[in-house]
Protein backbone atom coordinates (compact mmCIF):
# COMPACT_ATOMS: atom_id res chain seq x y z
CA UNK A 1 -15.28 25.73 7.77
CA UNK A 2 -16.46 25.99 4.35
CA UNK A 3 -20.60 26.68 3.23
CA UNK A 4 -20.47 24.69 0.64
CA UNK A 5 -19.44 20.72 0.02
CA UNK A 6 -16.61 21.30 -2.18
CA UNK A 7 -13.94 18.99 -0.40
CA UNK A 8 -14.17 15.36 -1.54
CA UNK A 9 -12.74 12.22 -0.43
CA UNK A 10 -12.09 9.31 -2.82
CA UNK A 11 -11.66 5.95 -1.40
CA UNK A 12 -11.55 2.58 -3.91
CA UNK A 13 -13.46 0.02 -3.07
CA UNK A 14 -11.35 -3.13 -1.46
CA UNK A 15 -8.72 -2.28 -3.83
CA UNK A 16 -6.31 -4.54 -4.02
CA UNK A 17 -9.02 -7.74 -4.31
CA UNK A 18 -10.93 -5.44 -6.65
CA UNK A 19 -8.29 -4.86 -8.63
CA UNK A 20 -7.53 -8.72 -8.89
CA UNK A 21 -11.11 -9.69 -9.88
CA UNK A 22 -11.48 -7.01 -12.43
CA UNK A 23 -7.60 -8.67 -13.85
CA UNK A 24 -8.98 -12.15 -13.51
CA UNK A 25 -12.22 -13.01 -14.78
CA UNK A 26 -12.77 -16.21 -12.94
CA UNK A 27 -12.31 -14.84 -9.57
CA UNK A 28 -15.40 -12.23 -9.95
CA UNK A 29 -18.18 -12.06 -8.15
CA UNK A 30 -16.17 -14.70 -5.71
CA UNK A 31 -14.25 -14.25 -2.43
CA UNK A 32 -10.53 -12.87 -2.85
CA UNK A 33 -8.22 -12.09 0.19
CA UNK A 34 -4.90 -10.50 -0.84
CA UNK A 35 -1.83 -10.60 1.09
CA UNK A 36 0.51 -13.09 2.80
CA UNK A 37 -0.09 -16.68 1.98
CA UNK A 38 2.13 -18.19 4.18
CA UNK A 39 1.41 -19.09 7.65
CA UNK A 40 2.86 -15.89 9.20
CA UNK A 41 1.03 -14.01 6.23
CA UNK A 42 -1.36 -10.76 7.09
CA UNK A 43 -4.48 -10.31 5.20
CA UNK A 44 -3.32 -6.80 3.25
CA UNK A 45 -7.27 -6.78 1.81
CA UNK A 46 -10.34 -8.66 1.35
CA UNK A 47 -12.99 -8.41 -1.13
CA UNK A 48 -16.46 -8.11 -0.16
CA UNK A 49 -17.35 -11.40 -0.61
CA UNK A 50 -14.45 -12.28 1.68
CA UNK A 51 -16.05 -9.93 4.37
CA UNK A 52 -19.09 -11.51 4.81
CA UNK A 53 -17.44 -14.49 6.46
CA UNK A 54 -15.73 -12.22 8.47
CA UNK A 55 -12.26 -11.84 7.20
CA UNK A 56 -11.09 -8.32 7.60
CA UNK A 57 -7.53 -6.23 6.51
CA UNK A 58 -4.79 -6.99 9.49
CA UNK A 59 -5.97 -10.11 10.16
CA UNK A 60 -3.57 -13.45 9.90
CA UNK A 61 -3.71 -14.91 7.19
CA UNK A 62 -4.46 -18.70 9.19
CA UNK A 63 -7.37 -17.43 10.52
CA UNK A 64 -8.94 -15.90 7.69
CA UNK A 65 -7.95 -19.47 5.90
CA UNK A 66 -10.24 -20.70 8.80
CA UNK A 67 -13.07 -18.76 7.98
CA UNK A 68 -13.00 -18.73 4.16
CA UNK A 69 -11.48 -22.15 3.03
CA UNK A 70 -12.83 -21.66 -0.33
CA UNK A 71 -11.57 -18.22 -1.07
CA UNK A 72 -8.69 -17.26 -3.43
CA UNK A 73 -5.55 -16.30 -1.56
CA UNK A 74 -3.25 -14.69 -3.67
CA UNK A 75 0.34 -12.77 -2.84
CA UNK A 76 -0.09 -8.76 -3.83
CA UNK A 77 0.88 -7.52 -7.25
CA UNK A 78 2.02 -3.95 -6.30
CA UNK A 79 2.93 -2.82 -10.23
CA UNK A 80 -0.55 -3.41 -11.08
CA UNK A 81 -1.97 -1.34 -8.04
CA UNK A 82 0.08 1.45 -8.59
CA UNK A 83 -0.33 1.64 -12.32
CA UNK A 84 -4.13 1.67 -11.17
CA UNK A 85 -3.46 4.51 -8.32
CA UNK A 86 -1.80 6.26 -11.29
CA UNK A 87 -4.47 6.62 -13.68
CA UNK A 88 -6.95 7.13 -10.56
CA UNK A 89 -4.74 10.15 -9.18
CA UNK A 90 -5.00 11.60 -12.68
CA UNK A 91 -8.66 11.65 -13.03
CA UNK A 92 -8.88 13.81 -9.98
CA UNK A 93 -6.34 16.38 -10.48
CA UNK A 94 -8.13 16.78 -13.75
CA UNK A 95 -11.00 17.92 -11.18
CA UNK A 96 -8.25 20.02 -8.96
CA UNK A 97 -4.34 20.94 -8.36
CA UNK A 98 -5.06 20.05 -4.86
CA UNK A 99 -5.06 16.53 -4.53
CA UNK A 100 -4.18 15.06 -1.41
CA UNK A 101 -3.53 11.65 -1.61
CA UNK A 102 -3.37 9.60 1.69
CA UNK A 103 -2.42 5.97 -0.02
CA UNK A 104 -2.49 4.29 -3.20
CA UNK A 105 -6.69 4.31 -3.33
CA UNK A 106 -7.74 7.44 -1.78
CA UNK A 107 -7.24 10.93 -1.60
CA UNK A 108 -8.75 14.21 -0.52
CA UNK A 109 -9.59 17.00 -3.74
CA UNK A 110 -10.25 20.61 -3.18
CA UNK A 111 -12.90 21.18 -5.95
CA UNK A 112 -12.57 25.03 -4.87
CA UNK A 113 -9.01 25.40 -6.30
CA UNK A 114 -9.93 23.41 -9.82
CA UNK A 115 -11.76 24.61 -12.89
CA UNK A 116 -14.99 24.29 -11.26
CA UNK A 117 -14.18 26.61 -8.36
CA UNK A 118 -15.30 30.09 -10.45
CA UNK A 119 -18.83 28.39 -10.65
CA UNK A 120 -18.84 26.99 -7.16
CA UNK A 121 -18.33 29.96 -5.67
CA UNK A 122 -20.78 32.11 -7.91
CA UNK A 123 -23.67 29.65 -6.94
CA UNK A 124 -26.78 29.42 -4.13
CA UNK A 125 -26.25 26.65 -2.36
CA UNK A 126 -28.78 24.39 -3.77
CA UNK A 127 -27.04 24.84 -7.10
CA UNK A 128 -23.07 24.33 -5.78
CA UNK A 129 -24.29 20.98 -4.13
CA UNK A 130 -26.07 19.96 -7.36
CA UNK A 131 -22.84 20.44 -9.14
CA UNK A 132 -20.72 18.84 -6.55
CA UNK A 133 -23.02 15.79 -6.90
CA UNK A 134 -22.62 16.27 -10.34
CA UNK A 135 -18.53 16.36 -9.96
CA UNK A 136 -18.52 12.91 -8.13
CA UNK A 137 -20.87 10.85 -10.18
CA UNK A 138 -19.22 12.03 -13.18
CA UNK A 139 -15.56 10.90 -11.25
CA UNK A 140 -17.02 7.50 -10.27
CA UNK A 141 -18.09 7.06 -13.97
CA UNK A 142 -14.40 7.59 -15.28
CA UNK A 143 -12.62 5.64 -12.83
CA UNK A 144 -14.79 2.26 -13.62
CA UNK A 145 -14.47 3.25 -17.74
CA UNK A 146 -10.81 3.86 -17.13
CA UNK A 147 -10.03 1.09 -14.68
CA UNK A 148 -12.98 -1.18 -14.45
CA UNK A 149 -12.54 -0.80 -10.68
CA UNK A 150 -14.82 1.02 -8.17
CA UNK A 151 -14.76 3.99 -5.68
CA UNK A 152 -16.55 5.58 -3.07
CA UNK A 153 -16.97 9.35 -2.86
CA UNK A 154 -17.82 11.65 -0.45
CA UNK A 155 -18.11 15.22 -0.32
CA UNK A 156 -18.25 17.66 2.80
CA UNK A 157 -17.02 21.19 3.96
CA UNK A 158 -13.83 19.47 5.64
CA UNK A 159 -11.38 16.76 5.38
CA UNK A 160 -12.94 14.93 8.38
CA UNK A 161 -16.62 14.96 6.97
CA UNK A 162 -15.33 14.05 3.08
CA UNK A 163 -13.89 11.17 4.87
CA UNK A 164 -16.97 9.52 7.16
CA UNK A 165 -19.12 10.44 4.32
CA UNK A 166 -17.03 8.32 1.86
CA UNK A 167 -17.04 5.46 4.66
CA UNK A 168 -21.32 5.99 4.45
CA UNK A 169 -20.50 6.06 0.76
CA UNK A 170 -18.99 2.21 0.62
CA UNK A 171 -19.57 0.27 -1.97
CA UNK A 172 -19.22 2.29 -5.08
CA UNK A 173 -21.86 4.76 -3.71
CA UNK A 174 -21.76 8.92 -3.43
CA UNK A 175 -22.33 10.81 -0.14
CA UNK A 176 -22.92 14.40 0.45
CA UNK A 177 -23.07 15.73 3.92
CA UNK A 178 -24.07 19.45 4.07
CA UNK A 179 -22.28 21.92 6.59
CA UNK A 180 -24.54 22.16 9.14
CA UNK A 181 -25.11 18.85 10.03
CA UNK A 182 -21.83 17.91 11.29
CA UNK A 183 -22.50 17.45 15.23
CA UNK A 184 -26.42 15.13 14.12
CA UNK A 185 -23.79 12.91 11.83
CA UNK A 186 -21.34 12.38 14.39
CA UNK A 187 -23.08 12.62 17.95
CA UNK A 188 -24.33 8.70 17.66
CA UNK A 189 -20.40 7.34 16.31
CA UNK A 190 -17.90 5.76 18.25
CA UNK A 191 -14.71 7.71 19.56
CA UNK A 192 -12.74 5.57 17.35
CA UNK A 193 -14.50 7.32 14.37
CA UNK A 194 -12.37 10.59 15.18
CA UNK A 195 -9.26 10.71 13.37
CA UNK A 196 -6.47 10.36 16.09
CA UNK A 197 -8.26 8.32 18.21
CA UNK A 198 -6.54 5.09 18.41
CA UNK A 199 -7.10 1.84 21.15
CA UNK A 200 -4.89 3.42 23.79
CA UNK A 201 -6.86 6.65 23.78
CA UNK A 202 -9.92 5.12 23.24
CA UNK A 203 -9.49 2.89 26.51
CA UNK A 204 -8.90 6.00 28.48
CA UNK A 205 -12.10 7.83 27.28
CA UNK A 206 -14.08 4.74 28.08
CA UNK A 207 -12.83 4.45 31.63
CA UNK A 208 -14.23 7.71 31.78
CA UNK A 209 -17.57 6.53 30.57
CA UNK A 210 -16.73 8.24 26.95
CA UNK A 211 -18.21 6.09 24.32
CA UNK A 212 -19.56 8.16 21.64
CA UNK A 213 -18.94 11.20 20.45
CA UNK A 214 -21.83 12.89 21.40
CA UNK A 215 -19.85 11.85 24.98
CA UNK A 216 -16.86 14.18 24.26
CA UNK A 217 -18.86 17.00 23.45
CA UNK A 218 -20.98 17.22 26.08
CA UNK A 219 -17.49 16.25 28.64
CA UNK A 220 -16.06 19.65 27.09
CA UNK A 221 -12.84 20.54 25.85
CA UNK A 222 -11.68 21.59 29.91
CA UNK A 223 -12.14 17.64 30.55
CA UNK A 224 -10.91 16.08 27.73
CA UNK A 225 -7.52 18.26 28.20
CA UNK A 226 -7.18 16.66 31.60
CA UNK A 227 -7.66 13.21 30.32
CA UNK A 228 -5.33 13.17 27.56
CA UNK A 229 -3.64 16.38 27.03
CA UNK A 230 -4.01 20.06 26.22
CA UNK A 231 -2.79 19.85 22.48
CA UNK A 232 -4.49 16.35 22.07
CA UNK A 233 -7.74 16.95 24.57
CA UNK A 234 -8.68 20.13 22.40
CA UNK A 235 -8.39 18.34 19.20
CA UNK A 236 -10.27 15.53 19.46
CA UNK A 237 -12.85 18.39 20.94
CA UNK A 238 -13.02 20.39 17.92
CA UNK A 239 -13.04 17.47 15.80
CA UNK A 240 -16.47 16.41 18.26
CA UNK A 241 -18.19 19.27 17.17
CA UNK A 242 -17.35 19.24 13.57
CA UNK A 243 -14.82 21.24 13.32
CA UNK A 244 -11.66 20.95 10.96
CA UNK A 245 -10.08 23.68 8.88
CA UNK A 246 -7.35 21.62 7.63
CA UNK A 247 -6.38 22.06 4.10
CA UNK A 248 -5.82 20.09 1.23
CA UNK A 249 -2.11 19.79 0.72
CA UNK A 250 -1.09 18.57 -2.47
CA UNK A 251 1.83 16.41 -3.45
CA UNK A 252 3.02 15.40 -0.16
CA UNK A 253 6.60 14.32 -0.13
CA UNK A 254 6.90 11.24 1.05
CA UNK A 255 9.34 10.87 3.96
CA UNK A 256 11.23 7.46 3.86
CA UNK A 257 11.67 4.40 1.46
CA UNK A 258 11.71 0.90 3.25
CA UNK A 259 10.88 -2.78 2.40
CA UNK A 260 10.01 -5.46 4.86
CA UNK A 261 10.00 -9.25 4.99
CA UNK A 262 7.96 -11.79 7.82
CA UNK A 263 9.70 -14.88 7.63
CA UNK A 264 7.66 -18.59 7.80
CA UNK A 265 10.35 -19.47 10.31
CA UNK A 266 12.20 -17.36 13.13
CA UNK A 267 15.23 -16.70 11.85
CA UNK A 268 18.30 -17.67 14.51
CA UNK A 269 21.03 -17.62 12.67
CA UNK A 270 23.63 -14.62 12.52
CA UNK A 271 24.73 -15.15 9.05
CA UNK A 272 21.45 -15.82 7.65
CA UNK A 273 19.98 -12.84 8.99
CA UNK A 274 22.58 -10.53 7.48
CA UNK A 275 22.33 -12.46 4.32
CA UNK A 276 18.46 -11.40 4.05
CA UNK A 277 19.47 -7.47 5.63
CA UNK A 278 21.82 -7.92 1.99
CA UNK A 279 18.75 -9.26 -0.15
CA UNK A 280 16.30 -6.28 1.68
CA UNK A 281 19.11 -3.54 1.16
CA UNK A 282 18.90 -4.37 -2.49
CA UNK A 283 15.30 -4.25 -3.21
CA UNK A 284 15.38 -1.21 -0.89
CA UNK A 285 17.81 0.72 -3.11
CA UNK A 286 15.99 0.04 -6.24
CA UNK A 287 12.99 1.15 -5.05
CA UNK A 288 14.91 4.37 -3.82
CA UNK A 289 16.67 4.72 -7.28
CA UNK A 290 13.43 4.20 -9.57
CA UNK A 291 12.19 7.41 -7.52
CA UNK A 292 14.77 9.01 -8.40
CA UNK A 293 15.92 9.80 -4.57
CA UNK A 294 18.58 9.29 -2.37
CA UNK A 295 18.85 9.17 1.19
CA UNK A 296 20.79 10.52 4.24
CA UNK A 297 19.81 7.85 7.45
CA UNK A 298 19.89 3.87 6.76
CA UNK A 299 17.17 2.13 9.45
CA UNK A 300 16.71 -1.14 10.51
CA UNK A 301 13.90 -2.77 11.75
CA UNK A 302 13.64 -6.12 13.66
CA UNK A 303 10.75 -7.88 15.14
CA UNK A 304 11.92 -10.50 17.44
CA UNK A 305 10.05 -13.84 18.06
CA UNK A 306 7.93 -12.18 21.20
CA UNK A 307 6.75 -9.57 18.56
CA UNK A 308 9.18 -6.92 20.59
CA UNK A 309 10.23 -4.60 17.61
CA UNK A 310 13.34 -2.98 17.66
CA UNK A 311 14.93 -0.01 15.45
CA UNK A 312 18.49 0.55 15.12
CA UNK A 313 19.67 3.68 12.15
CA UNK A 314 22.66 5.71 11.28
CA UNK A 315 23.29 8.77 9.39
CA UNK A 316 25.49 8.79 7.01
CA UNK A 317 27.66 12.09 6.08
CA UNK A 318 25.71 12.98 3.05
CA UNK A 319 22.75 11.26 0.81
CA UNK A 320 23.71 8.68 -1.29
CA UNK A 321 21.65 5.60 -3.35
CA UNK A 322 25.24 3.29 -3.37
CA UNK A 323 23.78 -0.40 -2.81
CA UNK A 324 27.26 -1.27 -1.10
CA UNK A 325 27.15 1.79 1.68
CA UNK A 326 23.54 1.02 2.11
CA UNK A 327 24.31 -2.59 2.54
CA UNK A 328 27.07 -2.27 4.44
CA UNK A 329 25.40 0.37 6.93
CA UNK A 330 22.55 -2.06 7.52
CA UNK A 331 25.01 -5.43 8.31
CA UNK A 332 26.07 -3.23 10.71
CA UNK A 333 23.96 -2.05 12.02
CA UNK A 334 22.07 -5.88 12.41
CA UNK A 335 25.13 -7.38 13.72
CA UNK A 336 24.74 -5.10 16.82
CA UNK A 337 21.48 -6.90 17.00
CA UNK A 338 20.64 -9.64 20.10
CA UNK A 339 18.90 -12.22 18.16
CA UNK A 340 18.37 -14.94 20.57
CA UNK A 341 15.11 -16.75 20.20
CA UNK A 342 14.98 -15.91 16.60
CA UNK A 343 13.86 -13.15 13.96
CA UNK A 344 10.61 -12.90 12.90
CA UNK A 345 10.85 -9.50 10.33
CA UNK A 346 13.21 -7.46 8.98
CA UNK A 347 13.30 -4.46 7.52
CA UNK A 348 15.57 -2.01 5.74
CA UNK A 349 14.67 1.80 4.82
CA UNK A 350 16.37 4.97 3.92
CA UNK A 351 15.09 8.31 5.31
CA UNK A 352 16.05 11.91 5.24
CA UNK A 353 15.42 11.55 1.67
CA UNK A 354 16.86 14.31 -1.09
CA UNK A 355 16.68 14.78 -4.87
CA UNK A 356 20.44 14.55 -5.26
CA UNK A 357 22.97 12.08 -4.24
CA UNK A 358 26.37 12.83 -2.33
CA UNK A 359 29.16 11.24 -4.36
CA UNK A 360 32.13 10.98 -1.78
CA UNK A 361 35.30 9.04 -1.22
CA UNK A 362 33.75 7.09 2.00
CA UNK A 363 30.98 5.56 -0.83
CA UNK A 364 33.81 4.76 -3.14
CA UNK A 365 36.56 3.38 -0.60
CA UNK A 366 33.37 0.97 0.72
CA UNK A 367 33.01 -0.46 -3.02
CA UNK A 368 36.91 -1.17 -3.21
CA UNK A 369 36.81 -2.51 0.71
CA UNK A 370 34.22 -4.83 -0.87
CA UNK A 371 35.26 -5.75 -3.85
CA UNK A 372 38.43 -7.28 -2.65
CA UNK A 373 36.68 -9.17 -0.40
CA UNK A 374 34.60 -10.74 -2.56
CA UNK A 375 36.99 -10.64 -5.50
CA UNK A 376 39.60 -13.14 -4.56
CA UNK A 377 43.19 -13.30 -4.67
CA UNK A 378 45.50 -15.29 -7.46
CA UNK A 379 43.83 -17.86 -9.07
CA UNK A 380 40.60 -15.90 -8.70
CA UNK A 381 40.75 -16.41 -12.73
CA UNK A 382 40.45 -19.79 -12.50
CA UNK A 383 37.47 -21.75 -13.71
CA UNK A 384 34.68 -21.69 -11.21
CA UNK A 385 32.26 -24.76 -10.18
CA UNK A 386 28.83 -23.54 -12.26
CA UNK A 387 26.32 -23.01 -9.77
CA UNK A 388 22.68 -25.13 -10.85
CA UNK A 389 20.22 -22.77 -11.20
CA UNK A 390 17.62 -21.62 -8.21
CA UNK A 391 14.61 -23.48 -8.25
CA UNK A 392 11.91 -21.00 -9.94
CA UNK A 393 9.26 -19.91 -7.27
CA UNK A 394 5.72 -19.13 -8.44
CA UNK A 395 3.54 -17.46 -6.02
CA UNK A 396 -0.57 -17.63 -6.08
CA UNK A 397 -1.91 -14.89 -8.44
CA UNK A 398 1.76 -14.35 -9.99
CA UNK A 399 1.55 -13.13 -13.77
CA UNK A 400 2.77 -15.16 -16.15
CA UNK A 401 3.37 -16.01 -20.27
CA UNK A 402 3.89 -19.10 -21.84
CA UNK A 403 4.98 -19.15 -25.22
CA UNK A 404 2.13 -21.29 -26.51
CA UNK A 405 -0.96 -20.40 -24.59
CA UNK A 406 -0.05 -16.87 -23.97
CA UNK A 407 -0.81 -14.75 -20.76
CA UNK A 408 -1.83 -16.21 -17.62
CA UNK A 409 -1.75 -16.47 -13.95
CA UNK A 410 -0.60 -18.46 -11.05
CA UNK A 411 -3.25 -20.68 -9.55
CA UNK A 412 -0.84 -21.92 -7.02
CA UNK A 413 2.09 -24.47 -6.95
CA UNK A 414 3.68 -27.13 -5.22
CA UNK A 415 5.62 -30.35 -5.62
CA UNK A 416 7.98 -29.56 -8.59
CA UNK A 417 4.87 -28.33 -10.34
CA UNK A 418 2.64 -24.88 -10.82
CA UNK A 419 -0.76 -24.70 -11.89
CA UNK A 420 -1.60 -21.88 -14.67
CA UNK A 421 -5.12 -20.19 -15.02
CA UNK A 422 -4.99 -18.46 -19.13
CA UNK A 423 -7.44 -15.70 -19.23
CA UNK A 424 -7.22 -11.86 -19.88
CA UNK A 425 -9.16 -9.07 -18.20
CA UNK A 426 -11.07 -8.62 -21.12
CA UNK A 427 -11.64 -12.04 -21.58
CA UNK A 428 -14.23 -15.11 -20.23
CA UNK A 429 -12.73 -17.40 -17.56
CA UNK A 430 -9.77 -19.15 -18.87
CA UNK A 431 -9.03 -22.36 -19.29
CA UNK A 432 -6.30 -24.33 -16.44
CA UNK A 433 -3.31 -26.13 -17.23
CA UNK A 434 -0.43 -27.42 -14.98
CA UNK A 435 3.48 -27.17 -15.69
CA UNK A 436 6.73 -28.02 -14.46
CA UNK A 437 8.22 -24.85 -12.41
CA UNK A 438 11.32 -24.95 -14.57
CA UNK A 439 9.13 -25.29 -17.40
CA UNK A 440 11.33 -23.21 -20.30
CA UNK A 441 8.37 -21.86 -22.02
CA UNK A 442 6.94 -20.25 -18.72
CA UNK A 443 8.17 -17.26 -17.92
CA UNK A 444 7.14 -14.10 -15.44
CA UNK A 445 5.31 -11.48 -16.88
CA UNK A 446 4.04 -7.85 -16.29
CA UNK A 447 0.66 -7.05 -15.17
CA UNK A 448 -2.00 -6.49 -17.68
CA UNK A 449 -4.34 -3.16 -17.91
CA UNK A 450 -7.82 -3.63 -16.73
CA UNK A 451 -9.26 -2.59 -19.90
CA UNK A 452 -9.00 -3.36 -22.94
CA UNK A 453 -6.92 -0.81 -25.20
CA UNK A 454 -5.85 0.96 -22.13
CA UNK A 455 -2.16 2.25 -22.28
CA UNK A 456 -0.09 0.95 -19.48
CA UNK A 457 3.66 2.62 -19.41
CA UNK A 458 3.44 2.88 -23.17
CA UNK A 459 2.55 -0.85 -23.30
CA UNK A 460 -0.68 -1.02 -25.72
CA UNK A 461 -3.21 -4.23 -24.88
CA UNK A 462 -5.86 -6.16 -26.63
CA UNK A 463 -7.94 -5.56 -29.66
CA UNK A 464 -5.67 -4.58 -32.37
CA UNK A 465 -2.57 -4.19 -30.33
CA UNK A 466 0.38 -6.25 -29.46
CA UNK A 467 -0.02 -7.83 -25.55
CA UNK A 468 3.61 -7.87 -25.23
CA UNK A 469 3.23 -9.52 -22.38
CA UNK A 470 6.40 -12.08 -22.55
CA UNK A 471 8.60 -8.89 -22.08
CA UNK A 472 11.14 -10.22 -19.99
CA UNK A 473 11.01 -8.64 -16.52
CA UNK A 474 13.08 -10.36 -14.49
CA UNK A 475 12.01 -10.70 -10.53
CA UNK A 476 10.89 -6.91 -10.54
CA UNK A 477 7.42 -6.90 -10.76
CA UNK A 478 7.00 -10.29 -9.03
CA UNK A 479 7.91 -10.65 -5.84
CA UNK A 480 8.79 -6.41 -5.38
CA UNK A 481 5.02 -6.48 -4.26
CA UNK A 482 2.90 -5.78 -1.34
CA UNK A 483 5.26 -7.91 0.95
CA UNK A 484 7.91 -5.26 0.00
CA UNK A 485 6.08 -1.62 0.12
CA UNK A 486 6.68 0.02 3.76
CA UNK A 487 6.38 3.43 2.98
CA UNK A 488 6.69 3.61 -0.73
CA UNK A 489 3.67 5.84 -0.77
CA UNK A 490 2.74 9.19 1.17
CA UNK A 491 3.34 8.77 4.73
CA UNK A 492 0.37 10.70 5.97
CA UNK A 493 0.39 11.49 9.74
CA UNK A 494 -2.08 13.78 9.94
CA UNK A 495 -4.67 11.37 9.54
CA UNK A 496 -3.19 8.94 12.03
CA UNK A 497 -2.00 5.45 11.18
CA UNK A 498 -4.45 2.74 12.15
CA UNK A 499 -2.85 0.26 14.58
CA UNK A 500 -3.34 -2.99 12.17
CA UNK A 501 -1.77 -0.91 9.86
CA UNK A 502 2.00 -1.64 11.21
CA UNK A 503 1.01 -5.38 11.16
CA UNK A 504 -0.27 -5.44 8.05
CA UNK A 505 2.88 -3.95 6.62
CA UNK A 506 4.72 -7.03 7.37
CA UNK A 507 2.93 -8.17 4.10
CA UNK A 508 2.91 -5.43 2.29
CA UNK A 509 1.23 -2.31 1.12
CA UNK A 510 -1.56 -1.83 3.95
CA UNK A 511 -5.15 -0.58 2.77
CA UNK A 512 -7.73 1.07 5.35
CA UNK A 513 -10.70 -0.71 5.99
């Protein structure tokens, strides 16, 4: 346990709604909820103008609908959060080496092994918490020049501490909780408050009248071992008194690659189910490829219509990112799959993950297998019946260009037709115009930086630069959102995965709190 303050704990404020106001200036200052739209959708996060009606991360997406009517509900736009996390995550290993980060919007920082840790260390105590007050204001200050977003910081002498003091923190506020006071700050919390304390544990403390923390410390370690364990009982004791000598550890690796999809309608059907394990492989390998990884173990996941979920994986002989093995290991591996009664979500990852991939003659003889299955026979020259294009889909909050009243975004859409909101983030409210959804001149665009003259991926915006925003992306960017990102962060088990978390993931990219 440290003397001094010098771990802190940075966690955004409602980030993904946050960083959709700050994007779109007619939506601030009014209710946002981010996530699934469609009747099976999770709420991923809401802003807080959302949470005053009650509407809370996890929660379905009907219900919150329910309780907000007027609030806008828009599908996740996961390039724009990450190129957010990414400038965040800079800022504070400018402050320290050792940044931990737990998600895309937070992350512990050991000021102690940065630039300022000579003068921390030199210094009274008065004066090291001065200049750890200092440190944070000065970090909230950048991220809202740099982002036009908001965070919370708190500092402590541990991980757990940094963390409650950054909930105290919330909104855009700065706690410090000096060492010392560790058992007066958490005696009066719930159990729940302890990291690794989830509703199954929690149940069995409160059968045995264990309701606060103050509780478990004065039951002792010697009781709370018979309750729930030796390794877990003595734990969640030491964690009661306030103490935690866990490190920082930077640049955690993250451990698998996945996407995810809930469907609007149970899924029954063989063929169609291995058509969308195809569609998930896909957008699972080029998420594996743009990190530059490859992987040894191909998992799928299936949540049946009773919400019973169901994993099925198989390792292959050596890592590989080859869409066709990964493909072909998942069909497999679905059609061993009972799916009477329907689907509701399926998943594809990759785990066992390496830097290098395994070129081998099992990869290539899968390509060939599949190539002349697909390929045809004689005749296969012959003119083919053109296929009519796919219908374009446009989803709520979508960015968008149109080659006369430049960049925009997706108000909604429906009947053959798709309503277009044109504003900047650096602009007033926009004005609203409504299309056709095949509409030539509209096209999908990349997300815009917060700021104005901020350098996104070498893409300059705004005064005096070229927007550049009808680069023609593609799909990527669009719908490879929230309701695709499993595990494409840090997979964090040490601090313990909140149950809504796994469904919230059925939509996407989950966010604490």
């Amino acid at each position: 346990m440290r003397s001094l303050p010098s771990i802190i704990h940075l966690d955004m404020d409602a980030f993904f709604a946050a960083v959709e106001q700050a994007a779109k200036p007619s939506l601030r200052g009014k209710p946002v909820i981010v996530g699934g739209v469609g009747g099976r959708g999770v709420v991923s996060t809401a802003s807080y103008e959302a949470r005053k009606f009650g509407v809370h991360s996890a929660m379905p997406t009907a219900q919150a609908r329910r309780l907000c009517p007027n609030a806008a509900f828009l599908t996740g736009r996961f390039e724009a959060y990450r190129q957010v996390s990414d400038i965040v995550m800079g800022l504070l290993r400018e402050l320290s080496p050792l940044v931990q980060p737990l998600s895309l919007d937070e992350a512990f920082v050991d000021l102690e092994a940065g630039p300022y840790g000579p003068a921390l260390r030199e210094a009274d105590h008065q004066t090291g918490e001065r200049l750890v007050l200092a440190l944070g204001e000065d970090l909230r200050a950048d991220i809202r020049r740099h982002t036009g977003v908001t965070g919370s910081v708190g500092a402590a002498g541990s991980k757990l501490m940094a963390k409650i003091a950054s909930e105290r923190a919330k909104p855009d506020g700065l706690v410090l909780i000096e060492p010392g006071q560790e058992r007066a700050v958490l005696g009066p919390m719930p159990v729940r408050a302890l990291p690794g304390i989830g509703p199954a544990t929690e149940q069995v403390l409160r059968r045995a009248g264990l309701v606060t923390v103050a509780d478990l410390t004065d039951a002792g370690e010697a009781e709370l071992v018979q309750l729930v364990g030796k390794a877990h009982g003595s734990g969640i004791y030491a964690m009661s008194i306030g103490l935690d000598d866990r490190p920082v550890v930077a640049d955690q690796d993250a451990k698998s690659v996945s996407v995810e999809d809930t469907f609007e309608v149970d899924l029954a059907d063989r063929d169609r189910v291995l058509r969308e394990v195809e569609v998930l492989a896909a957008r699972c390998v080029r998420r594996l490829r743009a990190a530059g990884r490859s992987g040894r173990t191909v998992v799928l996941k299936v949540r049946r219509f009773d919400f019973s979920t169901l994993t099925r994986s198989e390792t292959l002989r050596g890592p590989t990112d080859d869409e066709t093995v990964i493909t072909e290991t998942a069909r497999r591996l679905a059609s061993q799959v009972d799916i009477t009664g329907g689907v509701r979500l399926l998943g594809v990852g990759v785990s066992q993950l390496a830097d290098y991939t395994q070129e081998d003659l099992f990869a290539q003889a899968v390509r060939e297998e599949a190539a002349l299955e697909h390929g045809g026979e004689e005749g296969a020259g012959a003119a083919e019946e053109p296929e009519e294009p796919a219908l374009r889909r446009w989803m709520p909050g979508q960015d968008v260009h149109h080659a006369e009243y430049g960049p925009g975004w997706v108000q909604g859409s429906g009947v053959g037709r798709v309503t277009v909101r044109f504003e900047t983030p650096w602009s007033g409210p926009g004005r609203v115009r409504t299309f056709s959804v095949d509409d030539p001149d509209l096209e999908p665009a990349r997300p815009l930086p917060l700021v104005e003259g901020e350098d996104w991926g070498g893409r300059r915006f705004g005064a005096g630069a070229e927007e550049g925003a009808d680069e023609d992306v593609g799909d990527d960017g669009v719908d490879d959102g929230v309701d695709d990102g499993v595990d494409d962060g840090v997979d964090d088990g040490e601090e313990g995965a909140e149950e809504g978390a796994e469904e919230g993931a059925e939509e996407g990219a989950e966010e604490e709190g």
